[in-house]
C-alpha atoms as a PDB file:
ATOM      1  CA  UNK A   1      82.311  97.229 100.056  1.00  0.00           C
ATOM      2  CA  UNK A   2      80.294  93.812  99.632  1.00  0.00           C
ATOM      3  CA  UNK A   3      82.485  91.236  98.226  1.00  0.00           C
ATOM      4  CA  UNK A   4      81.407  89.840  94.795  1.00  0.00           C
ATOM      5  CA  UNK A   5      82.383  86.840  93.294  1.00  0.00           C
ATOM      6  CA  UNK A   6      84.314  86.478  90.263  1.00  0.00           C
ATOM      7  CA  UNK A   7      82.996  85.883  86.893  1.00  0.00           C
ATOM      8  CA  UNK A   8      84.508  83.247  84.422  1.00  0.00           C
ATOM      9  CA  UNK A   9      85.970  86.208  82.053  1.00  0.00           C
ATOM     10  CA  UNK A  10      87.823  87.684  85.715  1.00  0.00           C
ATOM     11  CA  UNK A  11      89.631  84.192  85.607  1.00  0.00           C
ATOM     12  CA  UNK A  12      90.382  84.471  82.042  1.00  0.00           C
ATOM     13  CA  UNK A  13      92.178  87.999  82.269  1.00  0.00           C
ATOM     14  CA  UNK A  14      93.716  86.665  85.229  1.00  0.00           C
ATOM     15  CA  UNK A  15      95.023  83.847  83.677  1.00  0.00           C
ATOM     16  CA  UNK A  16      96.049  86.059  80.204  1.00  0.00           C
ATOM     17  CA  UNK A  17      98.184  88.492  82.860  1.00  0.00           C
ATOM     18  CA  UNK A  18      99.730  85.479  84.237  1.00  0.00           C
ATOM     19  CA  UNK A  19     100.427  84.060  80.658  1.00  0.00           C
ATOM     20  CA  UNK A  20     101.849  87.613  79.406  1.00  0.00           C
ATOM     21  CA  UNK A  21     104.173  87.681  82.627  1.00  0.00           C
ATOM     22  CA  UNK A  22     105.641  84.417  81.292  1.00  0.00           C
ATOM     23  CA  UNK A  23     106.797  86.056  78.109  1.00  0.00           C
ATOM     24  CA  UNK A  24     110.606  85.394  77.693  1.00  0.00           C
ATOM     25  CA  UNK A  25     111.630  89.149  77.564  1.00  0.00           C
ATOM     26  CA  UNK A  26     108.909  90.251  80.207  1.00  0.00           C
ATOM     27  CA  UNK A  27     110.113  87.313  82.782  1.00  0.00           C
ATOM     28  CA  UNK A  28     114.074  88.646  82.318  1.00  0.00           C
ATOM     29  CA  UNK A  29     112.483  92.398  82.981  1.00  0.00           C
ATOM     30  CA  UNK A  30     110.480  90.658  85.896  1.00  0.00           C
ATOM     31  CA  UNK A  31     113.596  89.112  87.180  1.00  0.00           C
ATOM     32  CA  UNK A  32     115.670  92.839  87.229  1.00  0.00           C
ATOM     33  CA  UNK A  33     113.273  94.740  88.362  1.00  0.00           C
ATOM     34  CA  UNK A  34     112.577  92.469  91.551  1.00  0.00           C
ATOM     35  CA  UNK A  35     115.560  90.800  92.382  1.00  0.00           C
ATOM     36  CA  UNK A  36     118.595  93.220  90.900  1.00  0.00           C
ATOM     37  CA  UNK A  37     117.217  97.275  91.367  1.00  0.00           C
ATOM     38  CA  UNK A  38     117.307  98.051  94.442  1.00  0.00           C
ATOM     39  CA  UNK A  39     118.020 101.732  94.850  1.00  0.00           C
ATOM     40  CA  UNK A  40     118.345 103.201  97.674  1.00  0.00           C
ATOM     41  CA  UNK A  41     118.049 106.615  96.528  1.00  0.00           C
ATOM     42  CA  UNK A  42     115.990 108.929  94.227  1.00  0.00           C
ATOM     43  CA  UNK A  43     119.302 109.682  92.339  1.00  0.00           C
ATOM     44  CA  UNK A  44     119.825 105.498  91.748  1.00  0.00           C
ATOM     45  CA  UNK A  45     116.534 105.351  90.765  1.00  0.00           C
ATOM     46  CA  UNK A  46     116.087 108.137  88.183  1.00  0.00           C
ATOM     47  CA  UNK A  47     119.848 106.472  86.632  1.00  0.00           C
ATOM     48  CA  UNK A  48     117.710 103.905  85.372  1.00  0.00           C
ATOM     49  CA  UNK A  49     114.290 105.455  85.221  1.00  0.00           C
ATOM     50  CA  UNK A  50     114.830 108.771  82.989  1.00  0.00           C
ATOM     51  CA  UNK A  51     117.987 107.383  81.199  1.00  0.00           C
ATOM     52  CA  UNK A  52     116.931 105.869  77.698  1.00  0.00           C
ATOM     53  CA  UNK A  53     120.859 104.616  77.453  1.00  0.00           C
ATOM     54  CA  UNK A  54     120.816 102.465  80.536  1.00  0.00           C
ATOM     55  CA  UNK A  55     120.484  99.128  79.295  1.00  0.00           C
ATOM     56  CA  UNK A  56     117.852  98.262  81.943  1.00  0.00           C
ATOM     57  CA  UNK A  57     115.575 101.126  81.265  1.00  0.00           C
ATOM     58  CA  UNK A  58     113.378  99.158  78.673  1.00  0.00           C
ATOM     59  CA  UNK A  59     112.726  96.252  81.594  1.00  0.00           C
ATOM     60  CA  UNK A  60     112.330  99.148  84.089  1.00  0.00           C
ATOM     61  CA  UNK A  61     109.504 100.711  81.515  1.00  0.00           C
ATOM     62  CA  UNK A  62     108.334  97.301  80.492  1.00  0.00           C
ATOM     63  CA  UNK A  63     107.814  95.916  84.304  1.00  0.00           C
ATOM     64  CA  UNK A  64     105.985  98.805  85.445  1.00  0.00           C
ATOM     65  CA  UNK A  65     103.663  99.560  82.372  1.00  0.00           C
ATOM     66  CA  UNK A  66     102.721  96.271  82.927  1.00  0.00           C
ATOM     67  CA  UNK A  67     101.690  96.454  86.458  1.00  0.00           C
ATOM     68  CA  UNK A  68      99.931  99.905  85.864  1.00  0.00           C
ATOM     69  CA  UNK A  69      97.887  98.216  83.133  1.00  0.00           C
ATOM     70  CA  UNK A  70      97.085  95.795  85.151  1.00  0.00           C
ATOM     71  CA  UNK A  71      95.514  97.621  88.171  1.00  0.00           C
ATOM     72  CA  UNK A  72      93.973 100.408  85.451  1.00  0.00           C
ATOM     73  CA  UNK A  73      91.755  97.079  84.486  1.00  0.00           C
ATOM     74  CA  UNK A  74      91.267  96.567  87.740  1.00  0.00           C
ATOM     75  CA  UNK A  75      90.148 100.185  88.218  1.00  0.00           C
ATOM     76  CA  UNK A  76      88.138 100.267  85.738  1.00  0.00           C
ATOM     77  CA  UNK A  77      85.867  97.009  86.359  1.00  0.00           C
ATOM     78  CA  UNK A  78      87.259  95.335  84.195  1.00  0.00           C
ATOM     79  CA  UNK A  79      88.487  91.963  86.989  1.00  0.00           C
ATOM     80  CA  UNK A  80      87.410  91.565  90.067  1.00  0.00           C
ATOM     81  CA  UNK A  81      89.176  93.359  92.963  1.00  0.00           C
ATOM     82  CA  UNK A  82      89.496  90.403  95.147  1.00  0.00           C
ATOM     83  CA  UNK A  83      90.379  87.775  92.598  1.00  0.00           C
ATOM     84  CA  UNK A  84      93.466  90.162  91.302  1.00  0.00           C
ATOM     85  CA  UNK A  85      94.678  90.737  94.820  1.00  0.00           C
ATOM     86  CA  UNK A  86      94.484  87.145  95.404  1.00  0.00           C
ATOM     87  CA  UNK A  87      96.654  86.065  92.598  1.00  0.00           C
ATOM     88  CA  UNK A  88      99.234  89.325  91.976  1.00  0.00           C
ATOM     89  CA  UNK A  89     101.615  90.547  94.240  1.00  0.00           C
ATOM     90  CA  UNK A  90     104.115  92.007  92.204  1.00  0.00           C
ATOM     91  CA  UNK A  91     102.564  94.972  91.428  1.00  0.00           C
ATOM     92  CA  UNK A  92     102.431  95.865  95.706  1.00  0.00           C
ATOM     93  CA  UNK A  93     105.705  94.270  95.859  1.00  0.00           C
ATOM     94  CA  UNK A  94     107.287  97.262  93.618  1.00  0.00           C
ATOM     95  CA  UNK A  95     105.514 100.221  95.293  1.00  0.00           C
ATOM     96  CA  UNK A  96     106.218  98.820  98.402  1.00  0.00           C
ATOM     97  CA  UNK A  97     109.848  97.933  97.040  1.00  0.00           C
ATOM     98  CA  UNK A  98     110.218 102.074  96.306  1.00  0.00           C
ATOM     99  CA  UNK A  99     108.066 103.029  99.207  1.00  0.00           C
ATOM    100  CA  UNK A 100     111.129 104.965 100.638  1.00  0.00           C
ATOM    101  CA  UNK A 101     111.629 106.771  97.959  1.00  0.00           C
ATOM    102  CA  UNK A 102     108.219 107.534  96.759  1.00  0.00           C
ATOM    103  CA  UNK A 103     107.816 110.749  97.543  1.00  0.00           C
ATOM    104  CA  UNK A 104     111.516 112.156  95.896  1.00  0.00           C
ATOM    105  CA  UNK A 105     110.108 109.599  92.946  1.00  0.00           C
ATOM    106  CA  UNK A 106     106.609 111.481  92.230  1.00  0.00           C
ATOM    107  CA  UNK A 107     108.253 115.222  92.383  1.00  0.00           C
ATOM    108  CA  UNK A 108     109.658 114.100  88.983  1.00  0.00           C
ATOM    109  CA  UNK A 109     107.346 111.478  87.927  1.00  0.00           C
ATOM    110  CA  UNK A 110     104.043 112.486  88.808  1.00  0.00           C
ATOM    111  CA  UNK A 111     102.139 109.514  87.629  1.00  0.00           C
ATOM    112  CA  UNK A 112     104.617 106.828  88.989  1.00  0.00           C
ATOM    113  CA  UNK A 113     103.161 103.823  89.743  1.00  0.00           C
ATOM    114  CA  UNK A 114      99.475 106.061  90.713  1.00  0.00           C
ATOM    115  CA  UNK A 115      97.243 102.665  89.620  1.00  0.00           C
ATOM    116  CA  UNK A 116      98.870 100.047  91.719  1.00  0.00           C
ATOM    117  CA  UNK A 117      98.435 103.125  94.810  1.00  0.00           C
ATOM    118  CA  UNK A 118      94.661 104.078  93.635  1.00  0.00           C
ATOM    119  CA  UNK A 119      94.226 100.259  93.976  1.00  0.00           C
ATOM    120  CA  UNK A 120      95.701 100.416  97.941  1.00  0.00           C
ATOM    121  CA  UNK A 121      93.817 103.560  98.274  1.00  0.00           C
ATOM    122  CA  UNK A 122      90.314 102.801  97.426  1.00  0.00           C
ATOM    123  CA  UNK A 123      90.098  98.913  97.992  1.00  0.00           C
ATOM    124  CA  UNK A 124      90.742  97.015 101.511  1.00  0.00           C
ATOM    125  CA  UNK A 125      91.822  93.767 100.130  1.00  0.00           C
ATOM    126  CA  UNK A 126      94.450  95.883  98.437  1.00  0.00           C
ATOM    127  CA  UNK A 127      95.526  97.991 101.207  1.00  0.00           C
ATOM    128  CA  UNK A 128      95.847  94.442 103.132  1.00  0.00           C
ATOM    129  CA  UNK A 129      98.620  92.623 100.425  1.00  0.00           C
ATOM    130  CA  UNK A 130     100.338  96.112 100.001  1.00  0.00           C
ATOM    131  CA  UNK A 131     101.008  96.689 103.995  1.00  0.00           C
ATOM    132  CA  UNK A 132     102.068  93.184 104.733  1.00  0.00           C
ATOM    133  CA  UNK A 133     104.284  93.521 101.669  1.00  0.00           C
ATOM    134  CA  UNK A 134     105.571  96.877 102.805  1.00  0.00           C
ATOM    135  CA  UNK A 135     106.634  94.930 105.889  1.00  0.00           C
ATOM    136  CA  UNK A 136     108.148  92.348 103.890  1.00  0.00           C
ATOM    137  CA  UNK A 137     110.250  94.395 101.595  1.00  0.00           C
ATOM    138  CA  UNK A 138     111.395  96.804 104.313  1.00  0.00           C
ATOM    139  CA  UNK A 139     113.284  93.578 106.258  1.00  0.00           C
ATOM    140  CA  UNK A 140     114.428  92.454 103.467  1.00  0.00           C
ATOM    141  CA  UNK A 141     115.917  95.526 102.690  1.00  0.00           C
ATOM    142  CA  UNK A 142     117.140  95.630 106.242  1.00  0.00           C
ATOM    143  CA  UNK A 143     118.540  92.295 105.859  1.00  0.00           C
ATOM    144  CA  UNK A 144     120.269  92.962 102.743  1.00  0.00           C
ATOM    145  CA  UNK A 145     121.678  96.120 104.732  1.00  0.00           C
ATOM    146  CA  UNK A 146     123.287  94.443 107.073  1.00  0.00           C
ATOM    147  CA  UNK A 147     124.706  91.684 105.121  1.00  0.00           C
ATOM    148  CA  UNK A 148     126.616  94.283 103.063  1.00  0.00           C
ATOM    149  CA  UNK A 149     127.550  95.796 106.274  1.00  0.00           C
ATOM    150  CA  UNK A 150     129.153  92.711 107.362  1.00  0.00           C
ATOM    151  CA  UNK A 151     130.684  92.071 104.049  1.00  0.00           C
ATOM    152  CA  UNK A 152     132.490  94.918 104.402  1.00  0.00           C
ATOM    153  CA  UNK A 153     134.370  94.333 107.400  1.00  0.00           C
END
């Protein structure tokens, strides 16, 4: 795929995503999402996923709407490919945060996250940010593993 440059209205959606992310309710959803949930099972994940009375299930809905919206734009022309890989991780952070589970994920939730993994699918530049953040996430996983392991003795 030839690389294109961006256009000025690329940088202005890019800069309206990064503006909406700032939002006070969307940056404490943010702030769950990627530093709190960490499941490490399908049955943790669905907890907070499929149950409307979990009090995080509105920043688990709000988070990942978001990020699908995002790469659907994406998908759809609407921002270049290379300019939103260049300045949004998050979106690759969380499917690579759930990679493990993925698969236990989609046998109830079909559509999970299916934007942000179209985007790895079909673009290199994508693919690229979502396999060095796979690596990332899966030692820091490790990492938090093994502190807890050591906690406990």
């Amino acid at each position: 795929m030839e690389r294109m440059l961006a256009t000025p209205a690329d940088a202005e959606i890019i800069l309206k995503l990064y503006e909406l992310r700032t939002e006070p309710v969307l940056r404490q959803a943010r702030a769950w999402m990627t530093g709190e949930f960490w499941p490490n099972t399908a049955e943790e994940f669905f907890a907070v996923a499929q149950n409307p009375r979990d009090p995080h299930n509105a920043y688990f809905r709000q988070v990942t709407t978001y990020w699908e919206m995002a790469a659907a734009m994406v998908l759809h022309g609407a921002v270049s490919v290379e300019l939103f890989v260049d300045c949004n991780g998050e979106g690759f952070f969380l499917l690579a945060k759930f990679n493990h589970i993925l698969e236990a994920i989609r046998e109830k939730m079909p559509t999970f996250m299916n934007k942000t993994s179209e985007l790895v699918k079909r673009f290199p530049a994508a693919a690229t940010r979502y396999e060095v953040t796979l690596k990332n996430v899966a030692a820091r996983r490790l990492t938090s593993q093994q502190t807890q392991q050591w906690a406990v003795k």
